[in-house]
Structure formats: C-alpha cells, structure tokens
Protein backbone atom coordinates (compact mmCIF):
# COMPACT_ATOMS: atom_id res chain seq x y z
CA UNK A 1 0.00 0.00 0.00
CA UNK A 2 1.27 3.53 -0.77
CA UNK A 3 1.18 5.42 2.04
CA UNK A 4 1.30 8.72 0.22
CA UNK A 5 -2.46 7.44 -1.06
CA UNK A 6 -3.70 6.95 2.44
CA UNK A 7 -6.35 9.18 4.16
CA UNK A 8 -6.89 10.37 7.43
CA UNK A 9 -9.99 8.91 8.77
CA UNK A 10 -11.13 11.79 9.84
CA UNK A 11 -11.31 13.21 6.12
CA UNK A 12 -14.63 13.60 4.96
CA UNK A 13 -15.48 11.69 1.15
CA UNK A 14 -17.88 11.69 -1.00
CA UNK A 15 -19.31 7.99 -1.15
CA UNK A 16 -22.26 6.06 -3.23
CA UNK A 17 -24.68 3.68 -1.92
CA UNK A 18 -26.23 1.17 -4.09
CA UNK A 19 -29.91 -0.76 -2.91
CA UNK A 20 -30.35 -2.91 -3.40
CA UNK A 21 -27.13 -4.97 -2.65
CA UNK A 22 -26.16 -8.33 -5.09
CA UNK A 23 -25.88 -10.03 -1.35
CA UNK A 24 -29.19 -10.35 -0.06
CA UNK A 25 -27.59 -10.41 3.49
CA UNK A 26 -26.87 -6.46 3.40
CA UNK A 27 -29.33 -3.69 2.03
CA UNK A 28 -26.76 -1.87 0.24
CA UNK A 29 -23.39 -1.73 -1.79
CA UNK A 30 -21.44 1.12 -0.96
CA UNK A 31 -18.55 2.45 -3.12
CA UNK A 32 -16.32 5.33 -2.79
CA UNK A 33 -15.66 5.53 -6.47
CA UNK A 34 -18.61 6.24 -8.98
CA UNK A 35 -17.22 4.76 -11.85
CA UNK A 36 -17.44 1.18 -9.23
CA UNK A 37 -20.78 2.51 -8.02
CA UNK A 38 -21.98 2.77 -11.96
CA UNK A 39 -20.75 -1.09 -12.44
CA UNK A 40 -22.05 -2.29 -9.62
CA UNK A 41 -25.60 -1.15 -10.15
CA UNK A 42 -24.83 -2.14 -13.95
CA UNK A 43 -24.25 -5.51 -12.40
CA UNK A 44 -27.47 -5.78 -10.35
CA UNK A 45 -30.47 -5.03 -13.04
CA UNK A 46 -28.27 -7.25 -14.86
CA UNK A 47 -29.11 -10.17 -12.35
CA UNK A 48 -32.57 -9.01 -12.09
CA UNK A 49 -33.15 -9.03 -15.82
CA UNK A 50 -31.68 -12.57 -16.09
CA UNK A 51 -33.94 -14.24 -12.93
CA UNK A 52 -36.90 -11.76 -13.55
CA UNK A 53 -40.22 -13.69 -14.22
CA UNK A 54 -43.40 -11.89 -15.62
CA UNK A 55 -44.57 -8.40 -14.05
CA UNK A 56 -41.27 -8.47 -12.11
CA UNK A 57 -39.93 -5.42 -10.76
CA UNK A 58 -36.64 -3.98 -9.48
CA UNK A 59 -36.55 -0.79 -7.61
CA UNK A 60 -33.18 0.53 -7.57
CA UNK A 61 -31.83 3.80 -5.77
CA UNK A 62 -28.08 5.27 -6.06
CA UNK A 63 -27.81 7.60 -3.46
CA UNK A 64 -24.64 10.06 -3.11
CA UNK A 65 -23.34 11.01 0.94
CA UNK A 66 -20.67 12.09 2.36
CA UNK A 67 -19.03 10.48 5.54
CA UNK A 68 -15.52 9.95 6.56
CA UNK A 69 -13.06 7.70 5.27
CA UNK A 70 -13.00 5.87 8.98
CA UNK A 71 -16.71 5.18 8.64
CA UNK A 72 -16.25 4.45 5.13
CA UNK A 73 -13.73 1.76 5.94
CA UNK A 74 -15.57 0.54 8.75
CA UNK A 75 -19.03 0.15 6.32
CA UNK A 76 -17.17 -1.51 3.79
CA UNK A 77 -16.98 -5.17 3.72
CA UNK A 78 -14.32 -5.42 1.32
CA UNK A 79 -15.78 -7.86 -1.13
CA UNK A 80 -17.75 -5.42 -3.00
C-alpha cells in the first residue's frame, strides 16, 4: 500500500450507496468511487433481468453522501 495514497480517517469523502445490494444479506453496496458505483448497479439489473419472471420489478436507488473515510472503511466489507 502507498502510504502517500492513504487518508486520514477523519477526512470527509464523498461515497455512493447502491440498494439494493447483489448479497441479499446487506441492504446496500457502498462504493467510494462512482465509476465502481456505476458497475455495480450495472451488475445488479443485470441479475434481475436474467432471474426476472413476468410483471417483475426492481426498484433501484443510487444515493450520493458524504461520511468519513474511517466510517467508510468501517461500512465496507471489502468484497464489494
């Protein structure tokens, strides 16, 4: 890891959560990149357009927050 790259946790970021989450087990995906964010959600109607059965629907939100990169790291699961 580059150390030059790391952040205080204290530094506020701007982060994207994702609902619904691929994992059932969590409610949300939550990405501190937008490009990832983008995929992700790419990723899940993807799913839901493969499994969907008739009159099927997918309510998806992509919501942009701020909080700081220790709560970030401590929300993140890693396996995103």
């Amino acid at each position: 890891m580059n150390v030059e790259n790391v952040l205080p946790s204290d530094v506020e970021i701007d982060v994207w959560e994702v609902h619904p989450h691929l994992n059932t087990d969590y409610d949300y995906a939550i990405f501190d990149d937008h490009s990832r964010a983008i995929e992700y959600a790419r990723d899940v109607v993807s799913k839901f357009i493969d499994d969907c059965g008739r009159n099927d629907e997918l309510e998806m939100k992509i919501k942009q927050i701020v909080m700081t990169r220790g709560d970030f790291d401590e929300a993140c699961c890693g396996d995103d």
